[in-house]
PDB file of N, CA and C in Angstrom:
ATOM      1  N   UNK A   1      14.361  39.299  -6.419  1.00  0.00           N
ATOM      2  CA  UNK A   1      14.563  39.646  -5.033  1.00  0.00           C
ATOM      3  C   UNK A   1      14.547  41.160  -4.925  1.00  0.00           C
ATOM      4  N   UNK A   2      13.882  41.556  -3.787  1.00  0.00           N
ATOM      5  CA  UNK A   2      13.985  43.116  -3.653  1.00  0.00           C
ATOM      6  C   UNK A   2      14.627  43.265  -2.504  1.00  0.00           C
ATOM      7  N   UNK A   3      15.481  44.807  -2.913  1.00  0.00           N
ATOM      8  CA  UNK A   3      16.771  44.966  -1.915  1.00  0.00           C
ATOM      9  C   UNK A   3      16.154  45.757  -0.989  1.00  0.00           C
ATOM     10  N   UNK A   4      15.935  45.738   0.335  1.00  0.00           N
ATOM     11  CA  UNK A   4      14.924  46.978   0.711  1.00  0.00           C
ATOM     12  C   UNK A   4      16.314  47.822   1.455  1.00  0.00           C
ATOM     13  N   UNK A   5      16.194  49.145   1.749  1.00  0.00           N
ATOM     14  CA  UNK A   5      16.881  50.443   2.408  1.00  0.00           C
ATOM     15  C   UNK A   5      18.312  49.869   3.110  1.00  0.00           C
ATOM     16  N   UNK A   6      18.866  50.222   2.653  1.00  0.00           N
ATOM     17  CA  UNK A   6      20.371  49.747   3.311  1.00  0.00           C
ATOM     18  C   UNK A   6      20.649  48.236   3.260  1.00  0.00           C
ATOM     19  N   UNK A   7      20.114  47.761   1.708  1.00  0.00           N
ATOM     20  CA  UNK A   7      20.380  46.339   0.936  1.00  0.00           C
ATOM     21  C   UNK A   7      20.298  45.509   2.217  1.00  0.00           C
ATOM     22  N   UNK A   8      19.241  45.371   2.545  1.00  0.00           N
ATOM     23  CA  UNK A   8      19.476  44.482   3.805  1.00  0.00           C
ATOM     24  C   UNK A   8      19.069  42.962   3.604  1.00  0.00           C
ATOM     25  N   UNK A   9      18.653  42.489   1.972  1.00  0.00           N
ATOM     26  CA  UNK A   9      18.229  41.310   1.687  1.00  0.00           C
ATOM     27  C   UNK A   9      19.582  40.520   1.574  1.00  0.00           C
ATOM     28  N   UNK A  10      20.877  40.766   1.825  1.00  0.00           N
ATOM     29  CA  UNK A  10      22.130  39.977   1.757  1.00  0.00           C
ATOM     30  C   UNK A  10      22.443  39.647   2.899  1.00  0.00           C
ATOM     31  N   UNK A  11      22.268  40.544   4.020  1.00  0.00           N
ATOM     32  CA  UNK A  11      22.829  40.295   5.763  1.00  0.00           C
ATOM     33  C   UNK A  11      21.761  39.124   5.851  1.00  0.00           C
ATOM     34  N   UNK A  12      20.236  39.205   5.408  1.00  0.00           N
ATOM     35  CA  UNK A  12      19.701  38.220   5.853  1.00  0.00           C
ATOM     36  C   UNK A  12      19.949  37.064   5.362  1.00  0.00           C
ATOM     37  N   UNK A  13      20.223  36.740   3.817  1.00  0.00           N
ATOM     38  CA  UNK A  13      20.812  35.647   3.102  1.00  0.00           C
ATOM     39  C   UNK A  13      22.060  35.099   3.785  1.00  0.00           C
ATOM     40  N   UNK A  14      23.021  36.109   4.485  1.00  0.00           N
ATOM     41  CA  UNK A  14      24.235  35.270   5.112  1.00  0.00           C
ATOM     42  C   UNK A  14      23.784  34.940   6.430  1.00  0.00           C
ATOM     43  N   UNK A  15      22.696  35.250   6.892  1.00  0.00           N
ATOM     44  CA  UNK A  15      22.088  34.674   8.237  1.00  0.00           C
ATOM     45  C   UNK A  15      21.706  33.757   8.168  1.00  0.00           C
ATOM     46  N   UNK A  16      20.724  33.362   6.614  1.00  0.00           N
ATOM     47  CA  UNK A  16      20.396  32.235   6.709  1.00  0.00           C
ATOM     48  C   UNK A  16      21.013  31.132   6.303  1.00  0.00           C
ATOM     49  N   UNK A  17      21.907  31.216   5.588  1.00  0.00           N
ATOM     50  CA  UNK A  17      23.106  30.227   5.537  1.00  0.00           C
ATOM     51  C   UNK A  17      24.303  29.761   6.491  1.00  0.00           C
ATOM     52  N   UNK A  18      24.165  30.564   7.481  1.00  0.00           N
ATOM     53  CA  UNK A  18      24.608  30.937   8.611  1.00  0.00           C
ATOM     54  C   UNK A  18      23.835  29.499   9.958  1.00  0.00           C
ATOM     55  N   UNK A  19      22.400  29.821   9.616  1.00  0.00           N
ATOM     56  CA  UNK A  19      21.593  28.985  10.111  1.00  0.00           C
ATOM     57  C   UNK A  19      21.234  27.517  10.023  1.00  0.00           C
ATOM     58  N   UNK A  20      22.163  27.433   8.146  1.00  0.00           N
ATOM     59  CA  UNK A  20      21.106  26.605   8.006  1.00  0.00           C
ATOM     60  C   UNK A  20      23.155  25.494   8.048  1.00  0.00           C
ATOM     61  N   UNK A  21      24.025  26.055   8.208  1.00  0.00           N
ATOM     62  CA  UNK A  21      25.217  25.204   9.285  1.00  0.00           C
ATOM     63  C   UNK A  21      25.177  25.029  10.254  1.00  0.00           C
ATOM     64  N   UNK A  22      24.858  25.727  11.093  1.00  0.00           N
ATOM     65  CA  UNK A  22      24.706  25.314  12.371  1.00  0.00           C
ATOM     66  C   UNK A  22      23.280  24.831  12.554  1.00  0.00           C
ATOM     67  N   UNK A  23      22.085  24.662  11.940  1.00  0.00           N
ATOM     68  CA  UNK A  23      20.789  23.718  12.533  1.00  0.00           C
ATOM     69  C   UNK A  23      20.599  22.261  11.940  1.00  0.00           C
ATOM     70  N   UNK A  24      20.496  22.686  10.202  1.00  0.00           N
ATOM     71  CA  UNK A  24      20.227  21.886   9.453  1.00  0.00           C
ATOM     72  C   UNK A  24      21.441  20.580   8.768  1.00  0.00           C
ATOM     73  N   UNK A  25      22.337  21.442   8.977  1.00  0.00           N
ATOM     74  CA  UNK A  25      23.505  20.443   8.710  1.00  0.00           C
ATOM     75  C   UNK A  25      23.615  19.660   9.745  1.00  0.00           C
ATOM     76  N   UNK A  26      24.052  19.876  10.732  1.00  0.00           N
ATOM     77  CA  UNK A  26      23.930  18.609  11.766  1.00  0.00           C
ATOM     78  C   UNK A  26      22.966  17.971  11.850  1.00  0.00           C
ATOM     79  N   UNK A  27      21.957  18.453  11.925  1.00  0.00           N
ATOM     80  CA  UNK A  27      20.806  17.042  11.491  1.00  0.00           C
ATOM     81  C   UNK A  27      20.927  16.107  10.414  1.00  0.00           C
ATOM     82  N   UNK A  28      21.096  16.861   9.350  1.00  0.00           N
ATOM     83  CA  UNK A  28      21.493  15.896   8.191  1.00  0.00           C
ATOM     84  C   UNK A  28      22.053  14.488   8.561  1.00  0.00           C
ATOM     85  N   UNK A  29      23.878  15.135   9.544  1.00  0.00           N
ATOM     86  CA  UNK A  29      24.473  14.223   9.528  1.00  0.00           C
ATOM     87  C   UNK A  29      23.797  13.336  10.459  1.00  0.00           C
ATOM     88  N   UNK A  30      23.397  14.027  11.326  1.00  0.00           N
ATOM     89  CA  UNK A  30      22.660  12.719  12.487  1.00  0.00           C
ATOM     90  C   UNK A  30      21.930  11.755  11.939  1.00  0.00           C
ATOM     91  N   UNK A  31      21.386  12.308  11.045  1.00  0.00           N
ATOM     92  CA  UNK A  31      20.040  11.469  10.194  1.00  0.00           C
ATOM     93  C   UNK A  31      20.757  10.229   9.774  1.00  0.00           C
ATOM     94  N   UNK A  32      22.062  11.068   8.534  1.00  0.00           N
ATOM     95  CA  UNK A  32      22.413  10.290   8.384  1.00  0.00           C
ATOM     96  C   UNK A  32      23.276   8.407   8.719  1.00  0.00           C
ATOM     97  N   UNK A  33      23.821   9.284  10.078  1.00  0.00           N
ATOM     98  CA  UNK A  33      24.345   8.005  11.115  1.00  0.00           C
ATOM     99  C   UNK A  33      23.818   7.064  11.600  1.00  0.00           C
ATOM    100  N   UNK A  34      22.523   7.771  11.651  1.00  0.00           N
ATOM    101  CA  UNK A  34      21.219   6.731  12.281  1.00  0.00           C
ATOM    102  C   UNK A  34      20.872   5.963  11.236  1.00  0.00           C
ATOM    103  N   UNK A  35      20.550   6.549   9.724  1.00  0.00           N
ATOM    104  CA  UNK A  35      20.357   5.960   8.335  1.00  0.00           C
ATOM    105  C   UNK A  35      21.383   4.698   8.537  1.00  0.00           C
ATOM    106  N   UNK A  36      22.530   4.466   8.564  1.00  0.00           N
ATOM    107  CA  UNK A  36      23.563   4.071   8.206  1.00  0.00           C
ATOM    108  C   UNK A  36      23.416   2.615   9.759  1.00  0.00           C
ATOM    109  N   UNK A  37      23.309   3.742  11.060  1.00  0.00           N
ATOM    110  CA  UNK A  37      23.161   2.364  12.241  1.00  0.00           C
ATOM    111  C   UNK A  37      22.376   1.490  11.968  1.00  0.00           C
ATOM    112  N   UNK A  38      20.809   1.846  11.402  1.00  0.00           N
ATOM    113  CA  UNK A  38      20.140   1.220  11.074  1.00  0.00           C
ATOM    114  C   UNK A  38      20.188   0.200   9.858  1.00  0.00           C
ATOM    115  N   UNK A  39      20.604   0.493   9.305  1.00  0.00           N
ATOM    116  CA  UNK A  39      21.154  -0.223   8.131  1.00  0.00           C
ATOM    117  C   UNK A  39      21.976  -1.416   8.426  1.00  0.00           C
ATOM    118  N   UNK A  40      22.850  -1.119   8.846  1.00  0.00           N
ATOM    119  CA  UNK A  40      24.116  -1.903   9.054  1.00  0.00           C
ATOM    120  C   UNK A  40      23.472  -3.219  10.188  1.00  0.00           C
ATOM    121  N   UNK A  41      22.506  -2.520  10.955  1.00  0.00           N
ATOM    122  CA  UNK A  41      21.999  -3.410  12.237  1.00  0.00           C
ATOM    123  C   UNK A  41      21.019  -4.306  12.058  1.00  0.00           C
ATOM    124  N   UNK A  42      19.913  -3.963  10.878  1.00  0.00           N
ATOM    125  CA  UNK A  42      19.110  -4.879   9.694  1.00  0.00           C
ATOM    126  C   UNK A  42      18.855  -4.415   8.689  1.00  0.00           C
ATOM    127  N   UNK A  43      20.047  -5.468   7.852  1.00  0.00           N
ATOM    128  CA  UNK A  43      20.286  -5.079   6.434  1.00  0.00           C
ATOM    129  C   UNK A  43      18.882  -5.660   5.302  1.00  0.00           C
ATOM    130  N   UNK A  44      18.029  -6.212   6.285  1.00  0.00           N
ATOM    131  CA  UNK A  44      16.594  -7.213   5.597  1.00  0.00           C
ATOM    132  C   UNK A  44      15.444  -6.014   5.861  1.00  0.00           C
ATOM    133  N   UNK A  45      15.934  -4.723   6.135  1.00  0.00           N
ATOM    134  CA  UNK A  45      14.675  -3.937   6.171  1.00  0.00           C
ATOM    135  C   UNK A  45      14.313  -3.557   4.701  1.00  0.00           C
ATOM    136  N   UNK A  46      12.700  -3.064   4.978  1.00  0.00           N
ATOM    137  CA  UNK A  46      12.292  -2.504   3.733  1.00  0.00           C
ATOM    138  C   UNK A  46      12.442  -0.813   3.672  1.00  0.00           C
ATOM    139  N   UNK A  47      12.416  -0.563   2.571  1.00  0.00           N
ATOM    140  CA  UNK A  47      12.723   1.150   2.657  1.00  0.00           C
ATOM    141  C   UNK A  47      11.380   1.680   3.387  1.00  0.00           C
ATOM    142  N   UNK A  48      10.272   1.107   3.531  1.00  0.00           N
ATOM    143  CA  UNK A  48       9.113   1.336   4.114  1.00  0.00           C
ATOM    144  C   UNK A  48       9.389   1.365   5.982  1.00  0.00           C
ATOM    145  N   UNK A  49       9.950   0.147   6.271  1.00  0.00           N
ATOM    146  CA  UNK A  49      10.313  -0.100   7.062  1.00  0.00           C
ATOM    147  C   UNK A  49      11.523   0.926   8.104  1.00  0.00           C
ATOM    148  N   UNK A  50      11.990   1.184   7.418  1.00  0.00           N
ATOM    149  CA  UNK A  50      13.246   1.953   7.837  1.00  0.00           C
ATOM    150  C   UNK A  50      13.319   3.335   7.567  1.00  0.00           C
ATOM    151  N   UNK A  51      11.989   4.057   6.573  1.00  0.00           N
ATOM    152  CA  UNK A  51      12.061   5.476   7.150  1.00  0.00           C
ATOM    153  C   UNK A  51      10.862   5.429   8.382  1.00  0.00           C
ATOM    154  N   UNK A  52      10.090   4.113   8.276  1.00  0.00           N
ATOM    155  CA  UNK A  52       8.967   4.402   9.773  1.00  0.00           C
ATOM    156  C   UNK A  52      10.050   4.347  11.157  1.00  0.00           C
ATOM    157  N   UNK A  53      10.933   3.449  11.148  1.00  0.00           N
ATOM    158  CA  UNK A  53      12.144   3.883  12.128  1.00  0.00           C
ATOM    159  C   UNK A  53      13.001   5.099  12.020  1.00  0.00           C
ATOM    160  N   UNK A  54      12.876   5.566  11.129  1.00  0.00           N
ATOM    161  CA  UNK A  54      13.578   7.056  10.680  1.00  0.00           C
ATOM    162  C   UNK A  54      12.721   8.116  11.758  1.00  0.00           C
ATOM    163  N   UNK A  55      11.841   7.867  11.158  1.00  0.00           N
ATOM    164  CA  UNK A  55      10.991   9.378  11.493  1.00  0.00           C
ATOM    165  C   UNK A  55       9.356   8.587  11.233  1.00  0.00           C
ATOM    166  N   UNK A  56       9.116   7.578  12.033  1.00  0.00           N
ATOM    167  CA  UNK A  56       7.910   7.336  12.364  1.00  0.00           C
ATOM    168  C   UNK A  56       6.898   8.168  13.307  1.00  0.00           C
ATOM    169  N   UNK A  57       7.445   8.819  14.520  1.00  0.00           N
ATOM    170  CA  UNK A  57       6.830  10.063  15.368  1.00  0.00           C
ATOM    171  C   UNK A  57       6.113  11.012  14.480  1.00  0.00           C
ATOM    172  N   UNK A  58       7.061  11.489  13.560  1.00  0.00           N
ATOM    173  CA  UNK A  58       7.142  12.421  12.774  1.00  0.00           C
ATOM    174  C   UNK A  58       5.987  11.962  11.637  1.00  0.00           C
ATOM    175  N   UNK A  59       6.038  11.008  10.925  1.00  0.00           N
ATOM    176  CA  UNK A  59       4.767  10.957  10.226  1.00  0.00           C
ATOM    177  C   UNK A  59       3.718  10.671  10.679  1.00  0.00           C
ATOM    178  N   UNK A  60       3.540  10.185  11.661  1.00  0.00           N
ATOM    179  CA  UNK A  60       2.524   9.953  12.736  1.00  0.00           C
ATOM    180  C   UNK A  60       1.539  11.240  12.930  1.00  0.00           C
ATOM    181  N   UNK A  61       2.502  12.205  13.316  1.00  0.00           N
ATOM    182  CA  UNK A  61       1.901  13.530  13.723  1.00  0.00           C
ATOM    183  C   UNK A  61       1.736  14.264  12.632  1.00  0.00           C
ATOM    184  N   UNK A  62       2.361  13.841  11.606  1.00  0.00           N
ATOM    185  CA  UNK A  62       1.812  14.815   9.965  1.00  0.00           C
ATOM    186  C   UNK A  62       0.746  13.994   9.179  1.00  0.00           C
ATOM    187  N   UNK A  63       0.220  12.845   9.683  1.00  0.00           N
ATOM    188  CA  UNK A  63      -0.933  12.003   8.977  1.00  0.00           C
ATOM    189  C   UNK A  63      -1.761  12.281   9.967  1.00  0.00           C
ATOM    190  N   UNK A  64      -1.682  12.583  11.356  1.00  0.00           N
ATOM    191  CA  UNK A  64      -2.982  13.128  12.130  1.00  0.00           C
ATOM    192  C   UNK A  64      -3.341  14.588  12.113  1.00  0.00           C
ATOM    193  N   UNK A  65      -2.462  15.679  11.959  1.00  0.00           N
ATOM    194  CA  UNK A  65      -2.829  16.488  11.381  1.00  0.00           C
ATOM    195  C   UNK A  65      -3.381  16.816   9.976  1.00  0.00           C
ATOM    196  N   UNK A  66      -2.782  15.802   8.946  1.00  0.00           N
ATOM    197  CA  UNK A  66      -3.468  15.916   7.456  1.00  0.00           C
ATOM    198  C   UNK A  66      -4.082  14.541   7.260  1.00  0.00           C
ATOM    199  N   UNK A  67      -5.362  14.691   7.523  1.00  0.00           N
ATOM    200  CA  UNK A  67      -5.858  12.696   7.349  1.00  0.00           C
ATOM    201  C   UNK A  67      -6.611  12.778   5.802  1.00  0.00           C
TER     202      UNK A  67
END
C-alpha cells in the first residue's frame, strides 16, 4: 500500500469500513432473513431453486449482459 502526502491511505480505509457497516452489512442481514423466510416457507427447495428466488433479477441481468 502506498501512503500518499498527509498518509491519507488510512482516513480512506476507515471510510471504507465505515461504508461497508452501514451499506453492506445490512444487506447481508436482509439477505439473510429472506435466506431463512424462504427456507422455512419451502423447506423442498433446491439450492438452484432458491438462489433464483434469491437474486433471480439479478442473474438475469448479469447473464444478459455476459451471454
Amino acid at each position: 500500500m502506498v501512503i500518499g502526502k498527509n498518509h491519507t491511505a488510512m482516513p480512506a480505509h476507515r471510510q471504507l469500513i465505515d461504508l461497508e457497516g452501514q451499506i453492506y452489512t445490512p444487506l447481508r442481514m436482509a439477505a439473510a432473513e429472506e435466506f431463512e423466510r424462504l427456507r422455512n416457507a419451502s423447506p423442498d427447495m433446491t439450492a438452484k431453486e432458491l438462489l433464483k428466488a434469491l437474486a433471480g433479477p439479478e442473474i438475469d441481468e448479469f447473464q444478459a449482459r455476459n451471454p
